[in-house]
N, C-alpha and C. Protein backbone atom coordinates (compact mmCIF):
# COMPACT_ATOMS: atom_id res chain seq x y z
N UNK A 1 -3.35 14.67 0.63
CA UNK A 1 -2.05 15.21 1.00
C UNK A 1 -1.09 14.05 1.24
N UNK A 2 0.15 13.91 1.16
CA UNK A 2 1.12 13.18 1.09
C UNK A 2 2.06 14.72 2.38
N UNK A 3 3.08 13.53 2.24
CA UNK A 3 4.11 13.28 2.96
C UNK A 3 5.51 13.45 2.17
N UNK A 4 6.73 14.41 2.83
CA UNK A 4 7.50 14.49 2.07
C UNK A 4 8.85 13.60 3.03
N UNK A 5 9.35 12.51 2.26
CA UNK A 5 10.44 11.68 2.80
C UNK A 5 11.53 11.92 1.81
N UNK A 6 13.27 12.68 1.97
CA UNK A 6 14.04 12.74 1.26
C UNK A 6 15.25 11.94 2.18
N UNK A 7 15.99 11.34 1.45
CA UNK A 7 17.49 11.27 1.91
C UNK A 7 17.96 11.76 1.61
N UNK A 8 19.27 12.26 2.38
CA UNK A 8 20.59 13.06 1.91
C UNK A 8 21.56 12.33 0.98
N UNK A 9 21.33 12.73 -0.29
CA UNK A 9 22.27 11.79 -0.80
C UNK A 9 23.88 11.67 -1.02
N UNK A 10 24.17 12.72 0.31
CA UNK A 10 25.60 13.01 0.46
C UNK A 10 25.64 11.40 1.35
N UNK A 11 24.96 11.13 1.89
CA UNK A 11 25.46 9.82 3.22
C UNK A 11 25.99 8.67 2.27
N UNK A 12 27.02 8.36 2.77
CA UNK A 12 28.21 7.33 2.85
C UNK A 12 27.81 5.71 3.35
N UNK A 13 26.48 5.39 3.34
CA UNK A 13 26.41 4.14 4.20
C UNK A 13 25.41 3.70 3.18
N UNK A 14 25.20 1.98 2.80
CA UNK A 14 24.58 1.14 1.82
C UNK A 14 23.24 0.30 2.23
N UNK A 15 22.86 0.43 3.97
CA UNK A 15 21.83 -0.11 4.45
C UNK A 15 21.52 1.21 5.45
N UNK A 16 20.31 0.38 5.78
CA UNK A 16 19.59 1.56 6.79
C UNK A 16 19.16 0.18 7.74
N UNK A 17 18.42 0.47 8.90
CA UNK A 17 17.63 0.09 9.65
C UNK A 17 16.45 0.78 10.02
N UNK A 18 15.32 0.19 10.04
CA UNK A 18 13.86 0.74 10.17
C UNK A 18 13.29 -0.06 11.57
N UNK A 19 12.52 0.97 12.21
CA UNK A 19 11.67 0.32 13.46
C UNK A 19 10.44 0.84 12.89
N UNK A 20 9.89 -0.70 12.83
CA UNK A 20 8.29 -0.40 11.99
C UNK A 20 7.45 -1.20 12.84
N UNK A 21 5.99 -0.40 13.00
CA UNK A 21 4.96 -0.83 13.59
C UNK A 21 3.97 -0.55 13.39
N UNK A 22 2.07 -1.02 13.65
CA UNK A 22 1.12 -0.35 13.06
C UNK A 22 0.82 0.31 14.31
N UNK A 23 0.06 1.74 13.82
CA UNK A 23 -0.85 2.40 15.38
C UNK A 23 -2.36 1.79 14.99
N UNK A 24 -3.40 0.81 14.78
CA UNK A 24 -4.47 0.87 14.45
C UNK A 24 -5.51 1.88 15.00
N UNK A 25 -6.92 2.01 14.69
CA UNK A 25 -7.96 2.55 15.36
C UNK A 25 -7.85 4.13 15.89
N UNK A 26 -7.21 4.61 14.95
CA UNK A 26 -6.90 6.01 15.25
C UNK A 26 -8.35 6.98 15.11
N UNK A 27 -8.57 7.30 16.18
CA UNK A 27 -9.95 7.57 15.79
C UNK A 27 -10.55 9.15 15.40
N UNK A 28 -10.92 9.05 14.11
CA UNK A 28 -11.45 10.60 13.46
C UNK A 28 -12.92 10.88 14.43
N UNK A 29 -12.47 11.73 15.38
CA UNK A 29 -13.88 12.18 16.17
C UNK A 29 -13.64 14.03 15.40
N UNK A 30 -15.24 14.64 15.93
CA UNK A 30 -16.00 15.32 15.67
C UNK A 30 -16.80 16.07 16.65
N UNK A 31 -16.57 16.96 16.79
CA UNK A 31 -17.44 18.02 17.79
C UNK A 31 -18.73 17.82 17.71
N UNK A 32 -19.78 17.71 18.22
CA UNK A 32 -21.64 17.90 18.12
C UNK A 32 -21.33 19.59 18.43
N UNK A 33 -21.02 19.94 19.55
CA UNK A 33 -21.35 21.54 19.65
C UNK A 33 -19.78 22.60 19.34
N UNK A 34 -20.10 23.70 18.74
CA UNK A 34 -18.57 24.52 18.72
C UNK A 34 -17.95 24.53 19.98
N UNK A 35 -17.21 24.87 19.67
CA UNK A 35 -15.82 25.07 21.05
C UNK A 35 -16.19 26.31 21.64
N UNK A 36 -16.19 26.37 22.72
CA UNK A 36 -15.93 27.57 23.30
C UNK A 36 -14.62 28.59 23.39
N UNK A 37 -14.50 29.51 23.08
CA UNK A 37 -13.40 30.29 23.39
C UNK A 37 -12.88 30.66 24.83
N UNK A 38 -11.77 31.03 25.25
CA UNK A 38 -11.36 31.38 27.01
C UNK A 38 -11.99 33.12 26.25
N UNK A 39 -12.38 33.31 27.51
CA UNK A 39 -13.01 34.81 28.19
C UNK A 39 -12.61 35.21 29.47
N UNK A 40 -11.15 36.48 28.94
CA UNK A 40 -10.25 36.56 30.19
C UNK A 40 -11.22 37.00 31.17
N UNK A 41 -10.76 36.20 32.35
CA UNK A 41 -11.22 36.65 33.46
C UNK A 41 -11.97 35.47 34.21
N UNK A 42 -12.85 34.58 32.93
CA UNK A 42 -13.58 33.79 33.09
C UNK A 42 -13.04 32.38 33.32
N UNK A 43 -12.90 31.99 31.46
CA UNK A 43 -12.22 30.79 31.44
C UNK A 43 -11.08 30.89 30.54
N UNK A 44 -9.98 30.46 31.28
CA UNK A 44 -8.84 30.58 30.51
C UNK A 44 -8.25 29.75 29.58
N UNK A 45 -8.96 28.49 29.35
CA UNK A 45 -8.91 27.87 27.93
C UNK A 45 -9.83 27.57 26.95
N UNK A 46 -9.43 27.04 26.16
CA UNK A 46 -10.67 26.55 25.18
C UNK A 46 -11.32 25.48 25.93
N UNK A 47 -12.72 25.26 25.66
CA UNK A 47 -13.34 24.38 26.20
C UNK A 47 -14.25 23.95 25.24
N UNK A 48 -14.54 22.43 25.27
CA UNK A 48 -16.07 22.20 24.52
C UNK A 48 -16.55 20.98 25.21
N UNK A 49 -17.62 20.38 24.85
CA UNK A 49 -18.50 19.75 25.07
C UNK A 49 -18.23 18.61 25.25
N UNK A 50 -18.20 17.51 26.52
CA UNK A 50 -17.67 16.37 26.61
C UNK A 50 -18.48 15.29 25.27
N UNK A 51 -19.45 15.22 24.68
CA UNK A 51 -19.80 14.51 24.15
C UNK A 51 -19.15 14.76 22.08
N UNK A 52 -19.13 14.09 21.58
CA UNK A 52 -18.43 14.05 20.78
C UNK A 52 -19.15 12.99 19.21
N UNK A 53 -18.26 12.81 18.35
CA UNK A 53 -19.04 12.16 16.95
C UNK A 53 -18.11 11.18 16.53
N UNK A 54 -18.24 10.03 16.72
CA UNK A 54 -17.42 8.98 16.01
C UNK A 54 -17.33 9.08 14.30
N UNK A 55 -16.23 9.51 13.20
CA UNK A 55 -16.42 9.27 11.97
C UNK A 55 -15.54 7.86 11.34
N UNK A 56 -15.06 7.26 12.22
CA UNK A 56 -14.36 5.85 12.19
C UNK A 56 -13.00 5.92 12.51
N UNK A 57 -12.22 5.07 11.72
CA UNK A 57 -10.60 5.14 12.22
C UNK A 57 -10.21 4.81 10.93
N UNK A 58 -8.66 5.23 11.25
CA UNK A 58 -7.51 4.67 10.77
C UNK A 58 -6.25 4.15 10.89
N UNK A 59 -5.16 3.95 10.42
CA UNK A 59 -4.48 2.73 11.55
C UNK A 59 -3.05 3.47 10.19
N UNK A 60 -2.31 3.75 11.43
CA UNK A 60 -0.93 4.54 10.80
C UNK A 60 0.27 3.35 11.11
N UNK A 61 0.84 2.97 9.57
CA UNK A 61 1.72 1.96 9.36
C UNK A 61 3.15 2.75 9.24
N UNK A 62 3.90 3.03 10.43
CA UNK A 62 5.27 3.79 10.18
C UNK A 62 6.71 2.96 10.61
N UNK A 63 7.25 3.75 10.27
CA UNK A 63 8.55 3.09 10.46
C UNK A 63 9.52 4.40 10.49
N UNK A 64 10.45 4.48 11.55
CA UNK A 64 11.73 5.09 12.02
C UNK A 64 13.02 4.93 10.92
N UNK A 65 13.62 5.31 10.62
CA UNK A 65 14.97 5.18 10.01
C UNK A 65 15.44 5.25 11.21
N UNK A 66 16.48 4.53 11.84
CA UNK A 66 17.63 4.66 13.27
C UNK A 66 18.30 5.37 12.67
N UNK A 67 18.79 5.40 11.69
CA UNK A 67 20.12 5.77 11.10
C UNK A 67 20.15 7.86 11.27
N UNK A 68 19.23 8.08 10.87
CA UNK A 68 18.93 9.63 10.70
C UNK A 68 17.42 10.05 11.12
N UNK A 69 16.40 9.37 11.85
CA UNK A 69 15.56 9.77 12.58
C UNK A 69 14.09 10.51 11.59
N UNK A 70 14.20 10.18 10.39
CA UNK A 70 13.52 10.29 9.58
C UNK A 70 12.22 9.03 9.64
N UNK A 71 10.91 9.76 10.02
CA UNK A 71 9.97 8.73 9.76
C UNK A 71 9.44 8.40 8.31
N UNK A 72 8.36 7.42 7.91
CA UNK A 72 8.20 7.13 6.88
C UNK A 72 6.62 6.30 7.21
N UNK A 73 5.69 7.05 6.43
CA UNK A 73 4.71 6.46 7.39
C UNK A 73 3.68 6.60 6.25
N UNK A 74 2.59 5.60 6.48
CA UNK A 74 1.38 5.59 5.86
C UNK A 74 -0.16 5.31 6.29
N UNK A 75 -0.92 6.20 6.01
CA UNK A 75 -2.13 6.01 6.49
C UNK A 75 -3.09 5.28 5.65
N UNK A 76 -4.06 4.82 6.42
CA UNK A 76 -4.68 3.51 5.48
C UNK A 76 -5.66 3.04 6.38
N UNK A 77 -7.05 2.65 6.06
CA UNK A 77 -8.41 1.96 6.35
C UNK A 77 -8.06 0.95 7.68
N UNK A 78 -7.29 -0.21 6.87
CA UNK A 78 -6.51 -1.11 7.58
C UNK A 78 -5.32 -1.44 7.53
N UNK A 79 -4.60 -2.69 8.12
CA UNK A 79 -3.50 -3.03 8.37
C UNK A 79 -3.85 -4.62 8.23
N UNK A 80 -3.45 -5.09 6.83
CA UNK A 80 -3.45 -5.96 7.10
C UNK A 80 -1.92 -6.56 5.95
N UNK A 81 -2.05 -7.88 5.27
CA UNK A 81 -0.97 -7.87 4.40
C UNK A 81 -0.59 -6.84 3.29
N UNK A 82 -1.99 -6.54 2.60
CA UNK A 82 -1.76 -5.64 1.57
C UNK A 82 -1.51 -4.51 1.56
N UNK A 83 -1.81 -4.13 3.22
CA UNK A 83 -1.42 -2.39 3.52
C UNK A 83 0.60 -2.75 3.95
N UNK A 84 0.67 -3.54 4.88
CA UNK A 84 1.71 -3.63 5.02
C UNK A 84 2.89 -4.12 3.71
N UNK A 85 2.76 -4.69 2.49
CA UNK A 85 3.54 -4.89 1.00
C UNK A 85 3.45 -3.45 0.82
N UNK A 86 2.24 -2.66 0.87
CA UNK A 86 2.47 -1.46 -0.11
C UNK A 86 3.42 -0.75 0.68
N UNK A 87 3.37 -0.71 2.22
CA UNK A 87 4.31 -0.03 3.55
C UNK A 87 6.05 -0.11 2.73
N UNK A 88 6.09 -1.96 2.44
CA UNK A 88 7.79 -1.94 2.04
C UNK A 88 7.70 -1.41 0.57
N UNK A 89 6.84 -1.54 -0.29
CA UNK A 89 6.91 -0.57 -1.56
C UNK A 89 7.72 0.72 -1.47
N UNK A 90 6.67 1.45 -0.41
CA UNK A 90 7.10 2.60 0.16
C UNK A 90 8.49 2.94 0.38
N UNK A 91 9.23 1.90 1.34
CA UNK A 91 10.69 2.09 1.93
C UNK A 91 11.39 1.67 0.94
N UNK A 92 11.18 1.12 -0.09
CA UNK A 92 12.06 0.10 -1.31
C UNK A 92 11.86 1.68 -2.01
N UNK A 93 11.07 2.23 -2.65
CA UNK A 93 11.29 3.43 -3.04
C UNK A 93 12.09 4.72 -2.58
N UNK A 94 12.48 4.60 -1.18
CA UNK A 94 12.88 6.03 -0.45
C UNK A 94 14.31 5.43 -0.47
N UNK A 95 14.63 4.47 -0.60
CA UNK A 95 16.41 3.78 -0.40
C UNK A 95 16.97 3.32 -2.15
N UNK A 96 18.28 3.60 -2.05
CA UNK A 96 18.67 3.43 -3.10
C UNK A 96 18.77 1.83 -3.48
N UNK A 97 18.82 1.66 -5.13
CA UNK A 97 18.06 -0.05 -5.30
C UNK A 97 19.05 -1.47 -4.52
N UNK A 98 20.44 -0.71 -4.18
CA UNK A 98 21.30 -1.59 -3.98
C UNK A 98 21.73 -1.59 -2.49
N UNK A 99 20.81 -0.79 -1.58
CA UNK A 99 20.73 -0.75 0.11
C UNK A 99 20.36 -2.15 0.66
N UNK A 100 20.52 -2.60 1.37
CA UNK A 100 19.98 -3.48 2.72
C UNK A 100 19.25 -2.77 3.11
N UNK A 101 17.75 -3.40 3.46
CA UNK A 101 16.71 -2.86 4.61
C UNK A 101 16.42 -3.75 5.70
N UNK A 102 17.23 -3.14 6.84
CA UNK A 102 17.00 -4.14 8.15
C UNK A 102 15.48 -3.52 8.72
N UNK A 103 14.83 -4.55 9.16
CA UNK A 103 13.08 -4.05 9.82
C UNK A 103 13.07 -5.00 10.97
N UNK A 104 13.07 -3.50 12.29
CA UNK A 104 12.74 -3.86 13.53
C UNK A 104 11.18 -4.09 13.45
N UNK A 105 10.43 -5.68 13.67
CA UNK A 105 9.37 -5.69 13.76
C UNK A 105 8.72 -6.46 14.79
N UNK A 106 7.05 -6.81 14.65
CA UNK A 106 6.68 -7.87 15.72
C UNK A 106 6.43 -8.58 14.90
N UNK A 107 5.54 -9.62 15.54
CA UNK A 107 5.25 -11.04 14.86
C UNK A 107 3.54 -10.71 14.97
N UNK A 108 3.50 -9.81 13.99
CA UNK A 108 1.89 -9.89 13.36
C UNK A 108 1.69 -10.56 12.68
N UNK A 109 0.32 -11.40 12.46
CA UNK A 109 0.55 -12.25 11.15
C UNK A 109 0.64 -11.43 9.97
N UNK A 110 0.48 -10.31 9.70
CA UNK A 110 0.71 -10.05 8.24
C UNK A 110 2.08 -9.90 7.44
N UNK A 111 3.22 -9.23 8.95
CA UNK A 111 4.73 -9.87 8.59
C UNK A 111 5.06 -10.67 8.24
N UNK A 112 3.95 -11.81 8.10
CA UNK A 112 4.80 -12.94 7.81
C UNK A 112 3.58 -14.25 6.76
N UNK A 113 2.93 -13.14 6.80
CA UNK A 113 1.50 -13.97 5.73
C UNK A 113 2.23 -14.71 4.33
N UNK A 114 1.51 -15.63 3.64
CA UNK A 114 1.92 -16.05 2.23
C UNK A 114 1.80 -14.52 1.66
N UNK A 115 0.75 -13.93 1.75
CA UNK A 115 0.87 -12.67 0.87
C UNK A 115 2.73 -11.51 0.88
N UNK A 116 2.95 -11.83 2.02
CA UNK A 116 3.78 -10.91 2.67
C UNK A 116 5.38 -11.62 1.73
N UNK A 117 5.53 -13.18 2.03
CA UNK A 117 6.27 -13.63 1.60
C UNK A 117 6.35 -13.93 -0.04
N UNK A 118 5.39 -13.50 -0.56
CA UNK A 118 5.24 -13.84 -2.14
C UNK A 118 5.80 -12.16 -2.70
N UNK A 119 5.49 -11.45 -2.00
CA UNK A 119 5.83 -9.96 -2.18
C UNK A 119 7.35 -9.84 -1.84
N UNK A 120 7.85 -10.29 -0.98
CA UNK A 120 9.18 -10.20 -0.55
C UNK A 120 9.88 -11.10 -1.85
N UNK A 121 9.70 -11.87 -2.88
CA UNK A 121 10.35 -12.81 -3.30
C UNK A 121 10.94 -11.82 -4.79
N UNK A 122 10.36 -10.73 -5.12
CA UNK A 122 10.17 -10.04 -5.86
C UNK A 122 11.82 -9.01 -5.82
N UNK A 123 12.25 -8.87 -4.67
CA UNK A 123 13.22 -8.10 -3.94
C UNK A 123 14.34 -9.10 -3.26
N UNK A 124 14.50 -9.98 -3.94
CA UNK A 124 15.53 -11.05 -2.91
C UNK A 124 16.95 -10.36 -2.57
N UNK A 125 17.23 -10.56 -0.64
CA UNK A 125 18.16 -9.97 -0.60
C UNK A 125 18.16 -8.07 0.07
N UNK A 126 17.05 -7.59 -0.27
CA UNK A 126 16.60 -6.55 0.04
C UNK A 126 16.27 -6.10 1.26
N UNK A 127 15.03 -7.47 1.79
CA UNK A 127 14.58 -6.61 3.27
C UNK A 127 15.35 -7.99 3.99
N UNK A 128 15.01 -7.32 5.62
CA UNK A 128 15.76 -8.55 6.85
C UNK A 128 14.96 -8.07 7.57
N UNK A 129 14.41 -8.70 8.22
CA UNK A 129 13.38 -8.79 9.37
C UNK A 129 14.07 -9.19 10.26
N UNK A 130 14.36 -8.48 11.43
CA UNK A 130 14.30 -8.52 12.73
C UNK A 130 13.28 -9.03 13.78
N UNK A 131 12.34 -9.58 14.16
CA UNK A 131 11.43 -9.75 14.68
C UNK A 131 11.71 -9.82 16.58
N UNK A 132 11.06 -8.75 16.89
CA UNK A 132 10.94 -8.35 18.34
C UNK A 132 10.25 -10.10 19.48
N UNK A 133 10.79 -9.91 20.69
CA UNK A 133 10.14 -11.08 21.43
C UNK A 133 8.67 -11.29 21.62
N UNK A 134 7.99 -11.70 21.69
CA UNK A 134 6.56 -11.87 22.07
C UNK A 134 6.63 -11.31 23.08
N UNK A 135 5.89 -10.16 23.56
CA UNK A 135 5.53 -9.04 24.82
C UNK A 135 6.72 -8.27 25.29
N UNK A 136 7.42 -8.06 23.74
CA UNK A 136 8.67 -7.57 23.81
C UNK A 136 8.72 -6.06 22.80
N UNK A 137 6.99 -5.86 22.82
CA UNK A 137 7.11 -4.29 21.75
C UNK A 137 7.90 -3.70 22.40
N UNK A 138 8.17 -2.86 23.63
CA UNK A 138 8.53 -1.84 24.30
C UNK A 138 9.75 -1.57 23.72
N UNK A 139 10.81 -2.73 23.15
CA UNK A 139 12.18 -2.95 22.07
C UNK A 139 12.06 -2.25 21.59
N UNK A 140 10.95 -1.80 20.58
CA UNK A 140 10.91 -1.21 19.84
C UNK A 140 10.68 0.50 19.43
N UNK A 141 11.48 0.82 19.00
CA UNK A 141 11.82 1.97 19.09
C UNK A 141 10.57 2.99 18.63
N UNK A 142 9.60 2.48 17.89
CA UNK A 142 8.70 3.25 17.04
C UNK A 142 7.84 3.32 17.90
N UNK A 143 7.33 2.64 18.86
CA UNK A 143 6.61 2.70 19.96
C UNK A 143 6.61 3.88 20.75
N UNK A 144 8.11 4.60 21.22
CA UNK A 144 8.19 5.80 21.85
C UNK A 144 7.60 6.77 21.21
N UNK A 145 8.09 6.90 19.89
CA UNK A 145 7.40 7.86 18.30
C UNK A 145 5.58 7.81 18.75
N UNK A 146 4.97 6.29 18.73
CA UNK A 146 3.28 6.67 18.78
C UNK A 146 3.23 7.00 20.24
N UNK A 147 4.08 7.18 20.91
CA UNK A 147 3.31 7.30 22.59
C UNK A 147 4.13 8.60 22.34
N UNK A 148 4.76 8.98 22.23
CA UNK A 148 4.23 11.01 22.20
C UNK A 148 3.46 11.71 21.10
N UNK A 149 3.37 10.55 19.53
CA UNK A 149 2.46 11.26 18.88
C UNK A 149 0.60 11.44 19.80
N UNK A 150 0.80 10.30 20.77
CA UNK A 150 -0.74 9.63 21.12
C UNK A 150 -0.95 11.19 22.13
N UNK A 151 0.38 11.18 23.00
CA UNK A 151 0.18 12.26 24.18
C UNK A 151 0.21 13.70 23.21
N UNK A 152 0.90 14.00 22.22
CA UNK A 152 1.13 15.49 22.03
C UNK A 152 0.25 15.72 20.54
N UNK A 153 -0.60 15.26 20.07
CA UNK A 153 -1.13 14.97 19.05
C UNK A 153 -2.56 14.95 18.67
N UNK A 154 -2.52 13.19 18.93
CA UNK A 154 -4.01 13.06 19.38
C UNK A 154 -4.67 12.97 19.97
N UNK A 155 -4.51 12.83 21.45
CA UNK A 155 -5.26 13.22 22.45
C UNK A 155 -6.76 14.29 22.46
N UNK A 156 -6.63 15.54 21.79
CA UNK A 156 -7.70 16.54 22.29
C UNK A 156 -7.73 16.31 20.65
N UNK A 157 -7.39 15.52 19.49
CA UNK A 157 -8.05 15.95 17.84
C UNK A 157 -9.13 16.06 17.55
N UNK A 158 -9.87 16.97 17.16
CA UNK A 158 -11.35 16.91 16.49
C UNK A 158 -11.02 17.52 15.17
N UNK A 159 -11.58 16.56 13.99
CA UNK A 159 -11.90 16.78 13.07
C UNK A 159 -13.12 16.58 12.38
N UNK A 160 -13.03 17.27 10.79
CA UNK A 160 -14.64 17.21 10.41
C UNK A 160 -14.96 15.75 9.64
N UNK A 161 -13.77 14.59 8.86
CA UNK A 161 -13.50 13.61 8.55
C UNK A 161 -12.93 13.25 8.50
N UNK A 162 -12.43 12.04 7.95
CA UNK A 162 -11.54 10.59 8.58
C UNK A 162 -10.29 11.24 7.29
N UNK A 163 -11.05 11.95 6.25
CA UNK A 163 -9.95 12.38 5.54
C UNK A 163 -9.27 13.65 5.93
N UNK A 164 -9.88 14.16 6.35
CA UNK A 164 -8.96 15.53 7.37
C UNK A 164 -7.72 15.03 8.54
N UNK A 165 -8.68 14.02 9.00
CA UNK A 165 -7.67 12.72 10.25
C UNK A 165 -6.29 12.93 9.87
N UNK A 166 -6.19 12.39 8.36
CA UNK A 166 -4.98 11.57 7.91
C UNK A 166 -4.44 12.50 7.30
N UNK A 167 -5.26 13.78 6.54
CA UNK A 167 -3.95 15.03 6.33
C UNK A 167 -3.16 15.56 7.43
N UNK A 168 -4.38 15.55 8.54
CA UNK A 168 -3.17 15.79 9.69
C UNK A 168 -1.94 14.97 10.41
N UNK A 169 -2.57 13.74 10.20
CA UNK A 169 -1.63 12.95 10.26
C UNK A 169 -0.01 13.04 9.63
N UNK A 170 -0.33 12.98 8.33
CA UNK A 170 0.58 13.43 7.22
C UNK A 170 1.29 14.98 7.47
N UNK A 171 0.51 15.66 7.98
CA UNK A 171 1.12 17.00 8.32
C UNK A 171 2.13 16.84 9.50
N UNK A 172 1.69 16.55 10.65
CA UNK A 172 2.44 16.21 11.78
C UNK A 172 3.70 14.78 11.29
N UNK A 173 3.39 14.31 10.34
CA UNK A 173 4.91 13.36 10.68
C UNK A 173 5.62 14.56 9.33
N UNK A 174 5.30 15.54 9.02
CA UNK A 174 6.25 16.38 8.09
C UNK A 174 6.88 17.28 8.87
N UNK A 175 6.35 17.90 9.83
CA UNK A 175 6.79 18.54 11.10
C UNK A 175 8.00 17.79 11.46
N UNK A 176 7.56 16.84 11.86
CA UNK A 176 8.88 16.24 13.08
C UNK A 176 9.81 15.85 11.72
N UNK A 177 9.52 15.44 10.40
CA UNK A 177 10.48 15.03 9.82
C UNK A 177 11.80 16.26 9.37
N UNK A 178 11.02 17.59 9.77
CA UNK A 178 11.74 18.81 9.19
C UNK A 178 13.40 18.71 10.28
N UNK A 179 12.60 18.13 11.05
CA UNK A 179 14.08 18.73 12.56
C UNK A 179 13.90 17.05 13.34
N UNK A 180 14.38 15.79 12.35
CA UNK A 180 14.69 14.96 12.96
C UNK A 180 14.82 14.51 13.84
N UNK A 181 15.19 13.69 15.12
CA UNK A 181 15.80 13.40 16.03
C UNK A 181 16.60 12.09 15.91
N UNK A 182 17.87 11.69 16.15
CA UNK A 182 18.22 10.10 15.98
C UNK A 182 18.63 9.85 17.36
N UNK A 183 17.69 8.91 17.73
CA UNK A 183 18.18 8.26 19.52
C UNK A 183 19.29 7.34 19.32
N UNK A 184 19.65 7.62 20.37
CA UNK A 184 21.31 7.28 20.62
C UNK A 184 20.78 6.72 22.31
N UNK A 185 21.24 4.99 22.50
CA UNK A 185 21.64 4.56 23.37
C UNK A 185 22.24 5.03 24.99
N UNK A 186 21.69 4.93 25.80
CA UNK A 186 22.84 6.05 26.95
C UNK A 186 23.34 4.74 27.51
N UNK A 187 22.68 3.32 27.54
CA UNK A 187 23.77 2.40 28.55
C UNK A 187 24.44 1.10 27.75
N UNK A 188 25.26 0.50 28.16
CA UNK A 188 25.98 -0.60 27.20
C UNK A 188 25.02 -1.91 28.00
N UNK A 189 24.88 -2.82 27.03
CA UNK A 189 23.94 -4.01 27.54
C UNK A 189 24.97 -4.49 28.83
N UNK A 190 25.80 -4.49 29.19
CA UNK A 190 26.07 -4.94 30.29
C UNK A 190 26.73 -4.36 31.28
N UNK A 191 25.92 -2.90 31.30
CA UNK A 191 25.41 -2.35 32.47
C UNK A 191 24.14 -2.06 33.17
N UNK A 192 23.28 -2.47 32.04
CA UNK A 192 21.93 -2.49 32.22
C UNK A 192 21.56 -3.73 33.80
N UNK A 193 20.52 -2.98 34.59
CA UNK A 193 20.43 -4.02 35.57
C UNK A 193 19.13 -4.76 35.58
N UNK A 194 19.06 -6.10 35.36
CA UNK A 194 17.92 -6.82 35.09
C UNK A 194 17.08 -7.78 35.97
């Protein structure tokens, strides 16, 4: 299963900005016993079995559009240079050929690997890296995105494999992509108190 990412191609503007980050170790667990059903009277939720089945992980490489709140995201084994080139493949495909791509990022090494930079040379002019402070993720906007996917998501997931994992994965960022959200700032940097 894939993922559906469109722009409006009514919008009036020639760059975008992206807040991109990896979630690694997403982990495809597995029930040992069925779930129990609630039995009014008894128990009023679902319940199952604290013990559980490791089927491995996966590590979700996304990125925010600021501009219109549209995610753009990919699931994948790992995260390393070659998952992250195919990541800007990805965004170089969803933007028109003559956009600016600004990328809110950190300083992983694969942002910035020979692999990473031999791939970028291909597109000169194209992407701009932003790079966040050292112990300065929280900047980053995509961070809020995995800490309610982590709380409203995956928290209680059981699936039957690592490939079920990532359709759901793919399902849930099609959800939120249907009814957007674009965060908007509430204070000016120098009212902020530090």
């Amino acid at each position: 299963m894939n993922y559906e990412f469109r722009l409006n191609p009514h919008m009036e503007r020639n760059q975008t900005t992206v807040s991109y980050d990896e979630k690694p170790g997403i982990q495809a667990i597995s029930n040992i016993a069925p779930e129990l059903s609630p039995i009014p009277g008894k128990y009023q939720a679902w319940s199952r079995d604290y013990e559980y089945k490791r089927l491995g992980t996966v590590s979700l490489l996304a990125g925010i559009d600021l501009h219109d709140g549209r995610v753009i995201a990919l699931v994948k084994e790992r995260h390393r240079s070659l998952e992250f080139t195919e990541f800007l493949g990805l965004l170089h495909q969803q933007y028109h050929e003559s956009w600016r791509i600004r990328i809110i990022l950190d300083n992983h090494s694969a942002h910035i690997s020979k692999e990473t930079m031999q791939w970028l040379k291909q597109y000169p002019q194209r992407f701009e890296f932003v790079f966040t402070p050292k112990h300065g993720s929280w900047l980053n906007l995509i961070e809020v995105f995995f800490s309610k996917m982590a709380r409203s998501f995956l928290r209680s997931i059981r699936v039957n494999s690592t490939n079920e994992l990532i359709e759901r994965i793919y399902k849930y960022i099609n959800e939120v992509n249907a009814e957007p959200i674009v965060f908007k700032w509430k204070y000016k940097l120098d009212e902020v108190i530090v």
